[in-house]
Protein backbone atom coordinates (compact mmCIF):
# COMPACT_ATOMS: atom_id res chain seq x y z
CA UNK A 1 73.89 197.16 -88.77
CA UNK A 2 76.58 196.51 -90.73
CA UNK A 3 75.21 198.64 -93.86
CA UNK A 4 74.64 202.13 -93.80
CA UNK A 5 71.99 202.58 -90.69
CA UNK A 6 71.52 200.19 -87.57
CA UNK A 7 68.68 201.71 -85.55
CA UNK A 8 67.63 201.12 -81.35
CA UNK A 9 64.23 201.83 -79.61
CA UNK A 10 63.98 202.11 -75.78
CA UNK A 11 60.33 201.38 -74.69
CA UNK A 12 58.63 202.02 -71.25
CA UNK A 13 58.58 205.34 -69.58
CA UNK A 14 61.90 205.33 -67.52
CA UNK A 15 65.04 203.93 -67.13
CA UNK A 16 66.46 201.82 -63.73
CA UNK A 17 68.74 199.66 -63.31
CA UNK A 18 69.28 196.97 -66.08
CA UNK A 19 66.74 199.20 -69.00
CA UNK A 20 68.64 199.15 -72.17
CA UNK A 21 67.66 200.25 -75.42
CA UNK A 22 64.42 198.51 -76.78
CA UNK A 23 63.53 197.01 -73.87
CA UNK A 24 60.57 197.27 -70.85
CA UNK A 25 61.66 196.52 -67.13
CA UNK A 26 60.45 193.43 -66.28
CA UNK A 27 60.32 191.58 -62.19
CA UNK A 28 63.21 189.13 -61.36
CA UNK A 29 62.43 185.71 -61.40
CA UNK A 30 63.03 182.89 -58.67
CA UNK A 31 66.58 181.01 -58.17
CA UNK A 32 66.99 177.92 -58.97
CA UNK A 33 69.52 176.50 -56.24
CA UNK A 34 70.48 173.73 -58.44
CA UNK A 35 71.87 175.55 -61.41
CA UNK A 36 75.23 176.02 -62.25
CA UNK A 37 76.58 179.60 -62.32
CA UNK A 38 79.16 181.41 -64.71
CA UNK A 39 79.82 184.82 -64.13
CA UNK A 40 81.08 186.74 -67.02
CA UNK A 41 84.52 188.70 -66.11
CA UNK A 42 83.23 192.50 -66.53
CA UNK A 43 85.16 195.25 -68.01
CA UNK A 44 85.93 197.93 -65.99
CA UNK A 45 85.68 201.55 -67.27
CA UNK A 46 88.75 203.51 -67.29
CA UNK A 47 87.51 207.38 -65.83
CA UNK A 48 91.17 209.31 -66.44
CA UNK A 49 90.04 210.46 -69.68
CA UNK A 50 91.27 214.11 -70.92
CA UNK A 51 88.07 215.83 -72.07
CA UNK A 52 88.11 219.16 -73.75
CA UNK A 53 84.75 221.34 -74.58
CA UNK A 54 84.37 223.67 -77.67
CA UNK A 55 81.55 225.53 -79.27
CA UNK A 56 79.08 223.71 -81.88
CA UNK A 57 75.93 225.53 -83.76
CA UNK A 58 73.28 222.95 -84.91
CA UNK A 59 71.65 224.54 -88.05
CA UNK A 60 67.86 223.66 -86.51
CA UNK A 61 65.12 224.24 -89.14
CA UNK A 62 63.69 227.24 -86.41
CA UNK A 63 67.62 228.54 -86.87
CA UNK A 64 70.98 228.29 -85.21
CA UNK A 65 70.96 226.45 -81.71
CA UNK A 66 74.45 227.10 -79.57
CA UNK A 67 75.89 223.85 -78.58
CA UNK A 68 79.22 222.16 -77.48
CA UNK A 69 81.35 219.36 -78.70
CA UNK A 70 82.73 217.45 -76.06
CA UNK A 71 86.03 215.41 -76.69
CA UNK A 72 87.86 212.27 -75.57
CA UNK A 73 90.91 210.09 -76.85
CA UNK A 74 88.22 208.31 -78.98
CA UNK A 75 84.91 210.18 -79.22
CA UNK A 76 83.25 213.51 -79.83
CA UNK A 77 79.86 214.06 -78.84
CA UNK A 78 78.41 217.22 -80.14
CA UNK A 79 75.29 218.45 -77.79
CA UNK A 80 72.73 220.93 -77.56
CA UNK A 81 72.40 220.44 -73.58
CA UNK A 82 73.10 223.37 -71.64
CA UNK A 83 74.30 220.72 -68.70
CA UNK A 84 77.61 219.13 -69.24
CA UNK A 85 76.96 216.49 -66.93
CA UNK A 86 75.44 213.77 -69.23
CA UNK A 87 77.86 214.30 -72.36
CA UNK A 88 81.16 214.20 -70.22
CA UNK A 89 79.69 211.17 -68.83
CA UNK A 90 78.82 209.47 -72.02
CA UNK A 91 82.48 210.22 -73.65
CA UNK A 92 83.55 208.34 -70.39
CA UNK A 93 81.62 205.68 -70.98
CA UNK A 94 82.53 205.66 -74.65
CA UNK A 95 86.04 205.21 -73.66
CA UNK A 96 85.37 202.34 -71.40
CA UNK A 97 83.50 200.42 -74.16
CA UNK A 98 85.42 200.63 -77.15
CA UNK A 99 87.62 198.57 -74.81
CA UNK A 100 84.92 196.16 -74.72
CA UNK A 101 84.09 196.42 -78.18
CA UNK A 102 86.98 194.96 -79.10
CA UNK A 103 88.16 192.76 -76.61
CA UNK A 104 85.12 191.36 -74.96
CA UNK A 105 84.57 189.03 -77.68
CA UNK A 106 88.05 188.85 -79.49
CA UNK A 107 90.71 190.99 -80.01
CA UNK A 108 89.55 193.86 -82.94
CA UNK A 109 91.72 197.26 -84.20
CA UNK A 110 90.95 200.18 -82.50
CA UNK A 111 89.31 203.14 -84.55
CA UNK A 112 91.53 205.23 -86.64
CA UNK A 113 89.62 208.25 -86.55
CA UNK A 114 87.45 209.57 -83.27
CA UNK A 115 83.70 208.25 -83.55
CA UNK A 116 81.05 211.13 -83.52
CA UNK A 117 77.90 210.80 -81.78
CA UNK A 118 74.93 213.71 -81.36
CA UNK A 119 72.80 214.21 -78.30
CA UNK A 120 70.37 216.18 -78.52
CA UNK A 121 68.37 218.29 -75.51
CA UNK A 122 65.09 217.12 -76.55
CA UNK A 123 63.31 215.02 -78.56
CA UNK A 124 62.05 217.91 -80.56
CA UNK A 125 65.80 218.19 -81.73
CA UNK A 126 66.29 214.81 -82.21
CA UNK A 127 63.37 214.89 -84.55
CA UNK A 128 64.38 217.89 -86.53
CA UNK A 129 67.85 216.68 -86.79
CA UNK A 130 66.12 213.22 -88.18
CA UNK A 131 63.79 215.11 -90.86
CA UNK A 132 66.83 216.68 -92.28
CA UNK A 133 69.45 213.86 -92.20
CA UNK A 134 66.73 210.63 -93.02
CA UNK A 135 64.62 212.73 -95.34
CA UNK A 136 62.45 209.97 -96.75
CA UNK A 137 62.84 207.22 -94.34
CA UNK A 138 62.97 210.13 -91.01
CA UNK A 139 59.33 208.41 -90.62
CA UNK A 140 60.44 204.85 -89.52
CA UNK A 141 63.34 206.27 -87.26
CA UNK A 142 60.82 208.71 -85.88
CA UNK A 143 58.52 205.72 -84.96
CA UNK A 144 61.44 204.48 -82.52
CA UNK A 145 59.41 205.89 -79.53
CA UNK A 146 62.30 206.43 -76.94
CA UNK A 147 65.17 205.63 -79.32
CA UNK A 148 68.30 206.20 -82.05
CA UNK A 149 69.97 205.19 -84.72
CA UNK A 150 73.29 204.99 -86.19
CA UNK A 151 74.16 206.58 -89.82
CA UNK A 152 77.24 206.00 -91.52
CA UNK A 153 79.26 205.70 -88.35
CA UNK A 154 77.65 208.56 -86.56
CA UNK A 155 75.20 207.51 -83.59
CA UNK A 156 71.91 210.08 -83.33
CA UNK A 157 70.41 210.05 -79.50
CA UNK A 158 68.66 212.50 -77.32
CA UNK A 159 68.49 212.68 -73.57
CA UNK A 160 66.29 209.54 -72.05
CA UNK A 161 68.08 210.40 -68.40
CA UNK A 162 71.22 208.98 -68.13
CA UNK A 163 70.89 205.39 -67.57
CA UNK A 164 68.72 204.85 -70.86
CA UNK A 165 71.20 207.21 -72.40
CA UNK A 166 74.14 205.38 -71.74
CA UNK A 167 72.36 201.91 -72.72
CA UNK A 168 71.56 202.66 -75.63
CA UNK A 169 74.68 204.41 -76.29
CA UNK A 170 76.23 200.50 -75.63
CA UNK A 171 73.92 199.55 -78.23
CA UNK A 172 74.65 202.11 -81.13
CA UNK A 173 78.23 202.33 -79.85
CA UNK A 174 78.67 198.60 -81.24
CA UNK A 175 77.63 200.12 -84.27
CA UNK A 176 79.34 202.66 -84.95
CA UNK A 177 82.78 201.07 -84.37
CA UNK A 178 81.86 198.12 -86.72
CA UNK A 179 80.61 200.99 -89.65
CA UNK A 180 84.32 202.91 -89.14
CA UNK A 181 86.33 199.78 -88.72
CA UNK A 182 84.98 196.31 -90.20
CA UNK A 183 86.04 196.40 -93.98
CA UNK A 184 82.83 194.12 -95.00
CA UNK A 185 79.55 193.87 -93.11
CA UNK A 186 78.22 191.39 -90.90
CA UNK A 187 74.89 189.99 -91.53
CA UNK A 188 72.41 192.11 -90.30
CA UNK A 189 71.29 189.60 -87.21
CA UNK A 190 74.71 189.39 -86.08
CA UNK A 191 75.44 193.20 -86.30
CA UNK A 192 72.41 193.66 -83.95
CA UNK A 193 73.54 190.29 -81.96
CA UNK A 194 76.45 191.58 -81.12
CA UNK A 195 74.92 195.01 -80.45
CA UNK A 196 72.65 193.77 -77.97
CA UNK A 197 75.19 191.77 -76.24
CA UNK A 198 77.47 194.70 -75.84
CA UNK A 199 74.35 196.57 -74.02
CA UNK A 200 75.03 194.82 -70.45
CA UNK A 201 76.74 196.64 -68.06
CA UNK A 202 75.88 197.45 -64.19
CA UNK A 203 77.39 200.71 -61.78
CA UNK A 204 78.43 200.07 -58.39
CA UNK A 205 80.43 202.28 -55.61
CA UNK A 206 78.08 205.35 -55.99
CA UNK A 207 77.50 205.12 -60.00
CA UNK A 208 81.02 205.80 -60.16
CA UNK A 209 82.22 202.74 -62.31
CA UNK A 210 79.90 200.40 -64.63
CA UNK A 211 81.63 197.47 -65.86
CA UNK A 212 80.60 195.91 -68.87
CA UNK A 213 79.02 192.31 -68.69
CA UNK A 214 76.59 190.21 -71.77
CA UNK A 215 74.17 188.55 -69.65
CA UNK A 216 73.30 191.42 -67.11
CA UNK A 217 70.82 192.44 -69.41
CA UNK A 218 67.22 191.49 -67.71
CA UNK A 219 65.49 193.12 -70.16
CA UNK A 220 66.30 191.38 -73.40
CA UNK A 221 66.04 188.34 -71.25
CA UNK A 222 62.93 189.51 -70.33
CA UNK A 223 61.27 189.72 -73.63
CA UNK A 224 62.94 186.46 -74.65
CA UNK A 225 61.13 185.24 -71.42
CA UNK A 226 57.71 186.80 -72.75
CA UNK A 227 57.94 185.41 -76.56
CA UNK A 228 58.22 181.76 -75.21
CA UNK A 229 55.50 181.72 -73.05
CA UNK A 230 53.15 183.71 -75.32
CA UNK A 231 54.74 181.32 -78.19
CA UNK A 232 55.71 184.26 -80.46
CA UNK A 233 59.47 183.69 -80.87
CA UNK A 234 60.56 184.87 -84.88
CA UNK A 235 61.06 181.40 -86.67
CA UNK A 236 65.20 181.19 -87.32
CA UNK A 237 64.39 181.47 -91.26
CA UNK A 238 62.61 184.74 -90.48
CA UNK A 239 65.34 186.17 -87.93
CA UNK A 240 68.24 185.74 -89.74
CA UNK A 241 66.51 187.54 -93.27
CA UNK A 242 64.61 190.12 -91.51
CA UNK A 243 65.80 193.98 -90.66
CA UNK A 244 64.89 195.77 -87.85
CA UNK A 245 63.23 198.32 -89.53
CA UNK A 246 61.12 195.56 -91.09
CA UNK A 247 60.25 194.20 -87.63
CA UNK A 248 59.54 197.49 -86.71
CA UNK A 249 56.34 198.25 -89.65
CA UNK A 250 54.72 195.17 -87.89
CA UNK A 251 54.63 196.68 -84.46
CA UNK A 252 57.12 197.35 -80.99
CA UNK A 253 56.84 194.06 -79.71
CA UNK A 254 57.86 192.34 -82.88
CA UNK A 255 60.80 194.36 -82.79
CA UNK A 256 61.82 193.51 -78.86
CA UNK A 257 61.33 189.95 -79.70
CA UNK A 258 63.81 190.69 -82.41
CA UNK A 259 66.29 192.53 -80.34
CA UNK A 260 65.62 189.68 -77.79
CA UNK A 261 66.35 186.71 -79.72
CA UNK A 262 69.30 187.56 -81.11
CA UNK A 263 70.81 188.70 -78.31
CA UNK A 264 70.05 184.98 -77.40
CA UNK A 265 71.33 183.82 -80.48
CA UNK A 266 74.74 185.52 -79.81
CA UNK A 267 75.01 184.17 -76.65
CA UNK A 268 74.25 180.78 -78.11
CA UNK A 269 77.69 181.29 -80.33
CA UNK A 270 79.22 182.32 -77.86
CA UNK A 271 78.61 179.00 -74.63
CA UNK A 272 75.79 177.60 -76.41
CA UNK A 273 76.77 173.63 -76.53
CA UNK A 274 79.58 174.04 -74.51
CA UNK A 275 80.88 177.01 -76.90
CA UNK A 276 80.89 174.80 -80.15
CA UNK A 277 80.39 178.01 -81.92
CA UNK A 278 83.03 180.29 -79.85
CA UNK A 279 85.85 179.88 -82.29
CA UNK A 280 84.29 180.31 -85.48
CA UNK A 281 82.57 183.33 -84.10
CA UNK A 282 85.92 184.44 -83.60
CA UNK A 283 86.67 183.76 -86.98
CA UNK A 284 84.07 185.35 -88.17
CA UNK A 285 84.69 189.02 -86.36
CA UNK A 286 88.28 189.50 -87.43
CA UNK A 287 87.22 188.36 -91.28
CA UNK A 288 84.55 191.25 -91.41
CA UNK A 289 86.93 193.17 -89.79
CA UNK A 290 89.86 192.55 -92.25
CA UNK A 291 87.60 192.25 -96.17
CA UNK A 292 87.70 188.53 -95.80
CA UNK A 293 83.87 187.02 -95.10
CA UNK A 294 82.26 187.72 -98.35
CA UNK A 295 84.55 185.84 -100.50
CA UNK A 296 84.73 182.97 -97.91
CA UNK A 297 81.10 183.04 -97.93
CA UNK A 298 81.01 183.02 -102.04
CA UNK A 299 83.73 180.27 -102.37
CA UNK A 300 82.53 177.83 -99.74
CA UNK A 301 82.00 174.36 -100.78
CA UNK A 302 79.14 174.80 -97.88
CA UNK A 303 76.48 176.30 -100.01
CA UNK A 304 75.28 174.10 -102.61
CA UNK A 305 76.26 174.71 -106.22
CA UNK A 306 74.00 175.79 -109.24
CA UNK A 307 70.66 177.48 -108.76
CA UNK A 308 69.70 176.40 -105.57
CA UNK A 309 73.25 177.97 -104.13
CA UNK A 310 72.71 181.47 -105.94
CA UNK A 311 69.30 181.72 -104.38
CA UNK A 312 70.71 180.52 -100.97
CA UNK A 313 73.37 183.05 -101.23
CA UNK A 314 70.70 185.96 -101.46
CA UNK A 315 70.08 185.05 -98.22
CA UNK A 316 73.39 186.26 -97.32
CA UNK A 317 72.46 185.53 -92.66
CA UNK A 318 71.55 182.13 -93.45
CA UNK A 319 74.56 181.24 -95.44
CA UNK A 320 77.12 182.78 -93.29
CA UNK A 321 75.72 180.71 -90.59
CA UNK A 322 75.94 177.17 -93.00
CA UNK A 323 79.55 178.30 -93.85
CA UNK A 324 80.89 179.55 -90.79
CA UNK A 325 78.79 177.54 -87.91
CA UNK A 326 76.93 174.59 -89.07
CA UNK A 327 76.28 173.15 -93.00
CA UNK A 328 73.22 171.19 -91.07
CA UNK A 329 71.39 173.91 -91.00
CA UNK A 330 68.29 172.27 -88.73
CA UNK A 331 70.98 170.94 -86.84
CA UNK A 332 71.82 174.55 -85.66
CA UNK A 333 68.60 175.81 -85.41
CA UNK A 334 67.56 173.01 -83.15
CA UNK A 335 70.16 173.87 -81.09
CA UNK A 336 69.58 177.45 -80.74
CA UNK A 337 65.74 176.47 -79.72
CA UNK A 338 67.01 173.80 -76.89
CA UNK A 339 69.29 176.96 -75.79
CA UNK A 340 66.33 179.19 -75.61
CA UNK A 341 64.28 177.02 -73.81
CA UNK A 342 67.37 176.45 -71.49
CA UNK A 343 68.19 180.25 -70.70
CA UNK A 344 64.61 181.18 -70.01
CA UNK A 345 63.29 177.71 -67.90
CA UNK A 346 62.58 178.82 -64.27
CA UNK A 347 64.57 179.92 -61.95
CA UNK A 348 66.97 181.49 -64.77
CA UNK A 349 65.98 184.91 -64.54
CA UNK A 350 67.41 185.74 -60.85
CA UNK A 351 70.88 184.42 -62.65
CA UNK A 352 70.57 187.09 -65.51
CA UNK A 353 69.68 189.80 -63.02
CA UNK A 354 72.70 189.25 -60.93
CA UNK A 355 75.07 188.75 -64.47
CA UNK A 356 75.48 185.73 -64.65
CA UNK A 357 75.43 182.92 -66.99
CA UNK A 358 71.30 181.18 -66.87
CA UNK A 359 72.99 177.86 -69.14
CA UNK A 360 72.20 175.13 -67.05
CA UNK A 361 75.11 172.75 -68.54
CA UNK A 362 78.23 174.85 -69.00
CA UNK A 363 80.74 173.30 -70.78
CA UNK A 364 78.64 170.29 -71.23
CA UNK A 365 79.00 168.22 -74.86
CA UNK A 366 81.27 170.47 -76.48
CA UNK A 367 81.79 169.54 -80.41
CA UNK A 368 84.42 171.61 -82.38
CA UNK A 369 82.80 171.91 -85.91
CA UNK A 370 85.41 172.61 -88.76
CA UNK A 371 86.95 176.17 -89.13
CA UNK A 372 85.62 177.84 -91.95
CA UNK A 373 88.62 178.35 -93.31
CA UNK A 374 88.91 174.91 -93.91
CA UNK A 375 85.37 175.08 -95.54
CA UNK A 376 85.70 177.78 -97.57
CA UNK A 377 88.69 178.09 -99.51
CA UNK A 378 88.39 181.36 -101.57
């Protein structure tokens, strides 16, 4: 998130290929022959990266536990594996995405500083690490299950075998780059939007090279899938002024619908109505990025004035949405529901599987809605 902790749980008990963080495998689904097909251009990993390796001790709360930081252009991950293997990899793969960080979307700065991350042995350590850092709230963290969480720019995982590992590490990398760079946060179901559409990514040529793509994710599409037919999708209202961690108190499968929709909802800004949204989205990055969105958001003639404005600006998702996206607010949310039912009609799932785009009309009515700029005059 774009506050002080963002958090990802990783259910089922293994990983294979496509299981990213929060998320249970799920089977492919049928082609549909007649839809259209959109393949996202992947980024490819660069695996030149210089990596050095230095001694760490983790102050455990059984005593000192011998350790290594292991270091890339852009990343330090400090471990208590014996086994190299897995933390060399994930700096690698850290390297690769902060390319797609900020350019698979739009162009974004580059950290200043290298972004830490901790992976721990065990879960055990992961837990005692959690105790001490979390203190009062360790409890809802430790409830992940299979999981992590990002602090203050620092992500906190533990060995799930290294494909979980490194999706979730996609997920909570997202996060800590927008906690060390973005000068103002995003609203909270954009910060995990985006996080969850940064999770896709497949390996090919002997798990030599992933390459980074949004819709090769089958198992947010998955639970998207499930919540429709079981008719248990989060109203809009609800999605856009909940938390994660508030999801979370009212069970794991409220919390993968979460995860699930707005990873839908992201994609919707991104192609959804022929990628209306796409520039504005745009918009929106670089002015959390440069200290810009919250006085856009406060000075927009958008919200309405007097009372009724002040409370609609408490609900800080919702009104970056009216200001930057759509003032018809049911106008948008109908639209996000027609995409939903769109992405997960049959035959869509064999498109996500293979990466590629499940919108049956690419391209298909495009409106450009007013720049919020223009809107918003601070």
């Amino acid at each position: 998130m774009g506050g002080i902790v963002a958090l990802g749980g990783c259910a089922g008990d293994g990983g294979g290929p496509g299981v990213a963080p929060g998320m249970q495998p799920a089977a492919s689904a049928p082609r549909s022959a007649s839809v259209e097909t959109v393949t996202a251009a992947p980024a490819a990993v660069a695996f030149d990266v210089p990596i050095t390796v230095d001694p760490w001790v983790w102050n455990a709360s059984w005593g000192p536990v011998e350790g290594k930081v292991i270091s890339g252009p852009r990343y330090r991950v400090r471990t208590t594996k014996n086994d190299e293997t897995l933390p060399r990899q994930l700096v690698r793969f850290y390297e690769g995405a902060i390319e797609h960080y900020t350019n698979g979307l739009v162009t974004l700065p580059l950290p200043s500083k290298p972004l830490e991350t901790y992976l721990f042995a065990t879960r055990d350590h992961w837990g005692d690490f959690t105790r001490t850092r979390m203190e009062g709230d360790a409890d809802t963290y430790l409830a992940l299950g299979r999981g992590g969480y990002t602090i203050e720019g620092e992500a906190v995982l533990y060995d799930l075998g290294r494909w979980d590992t490194l999706a979730l590490a996609a997920h909570e990398g997202w996060h800590q780059y927008t906690q060390t760079v973005f000068r103002h946060p995003l609203p909270i179901w954009l910060e995990e939007g985006v996080a969850t559409y940064m999770e896709g990514h497949r390996w090919s040529r002997g798990d030599e090279r992933p390459a980074f793509n949004p819709w090769r994710n089958y198992e947010r599409f998955g639970e998207l899938r499930e919540a429709v037919r079981e008719n248990e999708l989060i109203d809009l209202d609800e999605l856009m002024a909940g938390i994660p961690q508030g999801f979370l108190k009212s069970g794991r499968s409220k919390l993968l619908t979460y995860y699930a929709q707005v990873w839908a909802l992201t994609h919707y800004l991104v192609e959804g109505e022929g990628g209306r949204y796409r520039p504005a989205l745009e918009e929106l990055l670089h002015d959390a990025a440069e200290g810009r969105l919250a006085g856009k958001v406060a000075a927009s003639s958008r919200l309405p004035a007097g009372r009724g404005g002040r409370t609609l600006g408490l609900k800080v998702g919702r009104a970056v949405a009216i200001v930057y996206f759509n003032p018809d607010f049911a106008s948008f949310k109908a639209g996000y529901e027609a995409f939903v039912a769109d992405i997960t009609r049959r035959g869509a799932g064999d498109l996500v599987w293979k990466g590629q785009s499940p919108v049956s009309q690419p391209g298909a009515d495009a409106v450009s809605p007013k720049p919020a700029e223009a809107a918003a005059k601070p």
